[in-house]
C-alpha atoms as a PDB file:
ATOM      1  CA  UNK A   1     123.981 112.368 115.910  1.00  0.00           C
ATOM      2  CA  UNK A   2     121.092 111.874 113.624  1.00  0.00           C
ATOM      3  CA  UNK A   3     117.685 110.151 114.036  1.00  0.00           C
ATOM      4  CA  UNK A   4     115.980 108.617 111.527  1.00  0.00           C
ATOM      5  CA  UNK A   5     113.100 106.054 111.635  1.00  0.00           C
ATOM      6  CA  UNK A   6     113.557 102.602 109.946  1.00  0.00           C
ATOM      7  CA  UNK A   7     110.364 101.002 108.506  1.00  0.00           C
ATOM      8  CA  UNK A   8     110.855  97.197 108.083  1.00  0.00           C
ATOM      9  CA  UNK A   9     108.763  94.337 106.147  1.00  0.00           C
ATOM     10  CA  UNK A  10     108.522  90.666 105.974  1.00  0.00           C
ATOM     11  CA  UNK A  11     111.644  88.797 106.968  1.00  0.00           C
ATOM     12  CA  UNK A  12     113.295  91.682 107.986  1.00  0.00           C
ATOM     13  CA  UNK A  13     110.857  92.426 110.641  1.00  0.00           C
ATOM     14  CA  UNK A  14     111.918  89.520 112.310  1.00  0.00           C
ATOM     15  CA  UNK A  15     115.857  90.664 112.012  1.00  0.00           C
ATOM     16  CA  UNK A  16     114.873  93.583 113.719  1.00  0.00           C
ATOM     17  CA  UNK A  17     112.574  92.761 116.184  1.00  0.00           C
ATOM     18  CA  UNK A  18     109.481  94.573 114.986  1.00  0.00           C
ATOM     19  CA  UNK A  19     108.234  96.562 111.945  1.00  0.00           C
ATOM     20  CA  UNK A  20     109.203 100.204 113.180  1.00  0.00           C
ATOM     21  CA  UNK A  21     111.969 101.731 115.304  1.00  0.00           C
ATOM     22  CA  UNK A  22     113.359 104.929 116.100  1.00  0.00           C
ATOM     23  CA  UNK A  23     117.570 105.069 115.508  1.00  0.00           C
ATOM     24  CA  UNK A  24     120.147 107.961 116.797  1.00  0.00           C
ATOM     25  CA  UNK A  25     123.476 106.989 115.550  1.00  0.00           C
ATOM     26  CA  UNK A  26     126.596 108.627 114.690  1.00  0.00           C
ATOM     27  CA  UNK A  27     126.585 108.761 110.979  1.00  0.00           C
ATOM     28  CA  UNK A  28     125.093 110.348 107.395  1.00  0.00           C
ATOM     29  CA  UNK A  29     124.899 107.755 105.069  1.00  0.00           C
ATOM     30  CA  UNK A  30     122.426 104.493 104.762  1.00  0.00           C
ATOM     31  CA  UNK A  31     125.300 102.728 105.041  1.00  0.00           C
ATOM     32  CA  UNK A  32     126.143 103.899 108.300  1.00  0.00           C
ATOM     33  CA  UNK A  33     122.642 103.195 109.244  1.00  0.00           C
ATOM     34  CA  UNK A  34     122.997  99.439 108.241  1.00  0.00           C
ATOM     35  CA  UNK A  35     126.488  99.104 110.142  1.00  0.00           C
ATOM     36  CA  UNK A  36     124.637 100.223 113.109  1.00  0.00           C
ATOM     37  CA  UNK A  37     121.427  98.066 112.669  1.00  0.00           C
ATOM     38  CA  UNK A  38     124.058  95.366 112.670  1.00  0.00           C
ATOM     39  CA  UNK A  39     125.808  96.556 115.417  1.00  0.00           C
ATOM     40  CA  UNK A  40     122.726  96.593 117.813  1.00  0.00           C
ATOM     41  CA  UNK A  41     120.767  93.649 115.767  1.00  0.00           C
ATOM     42  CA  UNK A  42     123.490  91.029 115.045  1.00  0.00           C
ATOM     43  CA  UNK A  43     124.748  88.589 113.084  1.00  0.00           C
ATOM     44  CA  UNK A  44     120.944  87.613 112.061  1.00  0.00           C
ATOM     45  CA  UNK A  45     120.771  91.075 110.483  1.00  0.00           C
ATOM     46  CA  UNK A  46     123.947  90.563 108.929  1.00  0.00           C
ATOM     47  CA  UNK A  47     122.850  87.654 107.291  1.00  0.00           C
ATOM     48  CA  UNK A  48     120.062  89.270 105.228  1.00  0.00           C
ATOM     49  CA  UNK A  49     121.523  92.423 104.398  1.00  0.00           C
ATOM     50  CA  UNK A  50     125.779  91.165 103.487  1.00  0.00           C
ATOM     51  CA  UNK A  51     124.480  87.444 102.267  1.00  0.00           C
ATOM     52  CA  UNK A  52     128.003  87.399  99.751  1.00  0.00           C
ATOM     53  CA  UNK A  53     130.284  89.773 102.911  1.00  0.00           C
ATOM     54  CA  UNK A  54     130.394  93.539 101.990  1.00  0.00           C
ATOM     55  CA  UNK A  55     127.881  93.336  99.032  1.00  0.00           C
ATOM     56  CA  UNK A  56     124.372  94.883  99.741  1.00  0.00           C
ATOM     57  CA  UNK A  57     121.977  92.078  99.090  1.00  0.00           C
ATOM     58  CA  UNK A  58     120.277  92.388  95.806  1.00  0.00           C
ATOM     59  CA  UNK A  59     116.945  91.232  96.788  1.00  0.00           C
ATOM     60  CA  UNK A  60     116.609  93.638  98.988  1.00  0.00           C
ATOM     61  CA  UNK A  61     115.220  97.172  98.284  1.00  0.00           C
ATOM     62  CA  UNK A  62     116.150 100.163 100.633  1.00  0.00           C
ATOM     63  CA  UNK A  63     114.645 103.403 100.220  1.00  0.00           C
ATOM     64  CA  UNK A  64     114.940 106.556 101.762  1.00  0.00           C
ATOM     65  CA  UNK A  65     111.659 108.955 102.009  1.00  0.00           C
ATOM     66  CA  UNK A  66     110.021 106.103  99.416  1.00  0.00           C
ATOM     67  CA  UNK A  67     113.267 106.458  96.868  1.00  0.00           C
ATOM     68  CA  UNK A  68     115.269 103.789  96.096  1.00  0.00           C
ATOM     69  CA  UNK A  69     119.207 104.068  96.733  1.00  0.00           C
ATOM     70  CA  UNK A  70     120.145 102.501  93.588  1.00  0.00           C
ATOM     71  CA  UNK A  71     119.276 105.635  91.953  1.00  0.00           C
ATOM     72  CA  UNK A  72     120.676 108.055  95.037  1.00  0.00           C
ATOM     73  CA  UNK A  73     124.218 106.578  96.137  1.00  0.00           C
ATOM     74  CA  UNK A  74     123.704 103.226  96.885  1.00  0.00           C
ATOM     75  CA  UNK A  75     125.027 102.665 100.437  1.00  0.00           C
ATOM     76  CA  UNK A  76     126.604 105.996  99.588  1.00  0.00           C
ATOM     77  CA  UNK A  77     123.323 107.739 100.006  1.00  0.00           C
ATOM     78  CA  UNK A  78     123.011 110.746 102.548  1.00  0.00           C
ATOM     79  CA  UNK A  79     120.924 110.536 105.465  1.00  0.00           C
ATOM     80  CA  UNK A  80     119.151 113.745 107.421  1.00  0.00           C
ATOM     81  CA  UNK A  81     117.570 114.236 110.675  1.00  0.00           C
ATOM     82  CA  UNK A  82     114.133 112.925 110.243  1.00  0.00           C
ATOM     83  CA  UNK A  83     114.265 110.618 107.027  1.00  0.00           C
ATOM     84  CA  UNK A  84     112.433 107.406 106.867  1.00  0.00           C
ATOM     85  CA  UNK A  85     114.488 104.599 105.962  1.00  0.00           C
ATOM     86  CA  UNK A  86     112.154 101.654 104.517  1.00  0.00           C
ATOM     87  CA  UNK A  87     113.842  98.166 104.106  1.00  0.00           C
ATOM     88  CA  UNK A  88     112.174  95.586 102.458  1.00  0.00           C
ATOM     89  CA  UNK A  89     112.435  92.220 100.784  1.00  0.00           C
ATOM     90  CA  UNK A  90     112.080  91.615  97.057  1.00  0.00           C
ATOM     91  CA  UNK A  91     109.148  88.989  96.551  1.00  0.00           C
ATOM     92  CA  UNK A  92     108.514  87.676  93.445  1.00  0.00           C
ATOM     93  CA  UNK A  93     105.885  84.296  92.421  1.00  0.00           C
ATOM     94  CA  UNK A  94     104.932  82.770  89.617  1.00  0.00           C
END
């Protein structure tokens, strides 16, 4: 068991409930961490994060201790005790 604290903003707040929460789950990877947030935030969750099924959504950014998976692993990336998992939407205006 690991716990890790997820950071949330804009839309996903609302998935989640709120804009901060502390998570101990069984698991070392982000994507371990999303199945869970799933798992205890449902199908709304689901929605934002898997829009196309088992595809991470591309306008989202998730970053672990302010870095950006793309460039760590993807859903791939490790997890440790302590790490701050941020998720937030991409914005973008003209």
């Amino acid at each position: 068991m690991i716990r890790v604290t997820v950071r949330t903003y804009g839309h996903m707040s609302q998935a989640l409930k709120g804009t901060s929460a502390e998570i101990e789950f069984d698991g070392r990877t982000v994507g371990d961490l999303l199945a869970e947030l799933i798992t205890r935030y449902g199908a709304p969750l689901q929605r934002v994060l898997y829009p196309r099924g088992d595809t991470l959504s591309d306008m989202i950014y998730v970053l672990v201790n302010g870095k950006n998976i793309a460039h760590s692993g993807g859903v791939g990336a490790p997890l440790a005790a302590g790490d701050t998992v941020t998720i937030l939407p991409i914005t973008a205006g003209g």
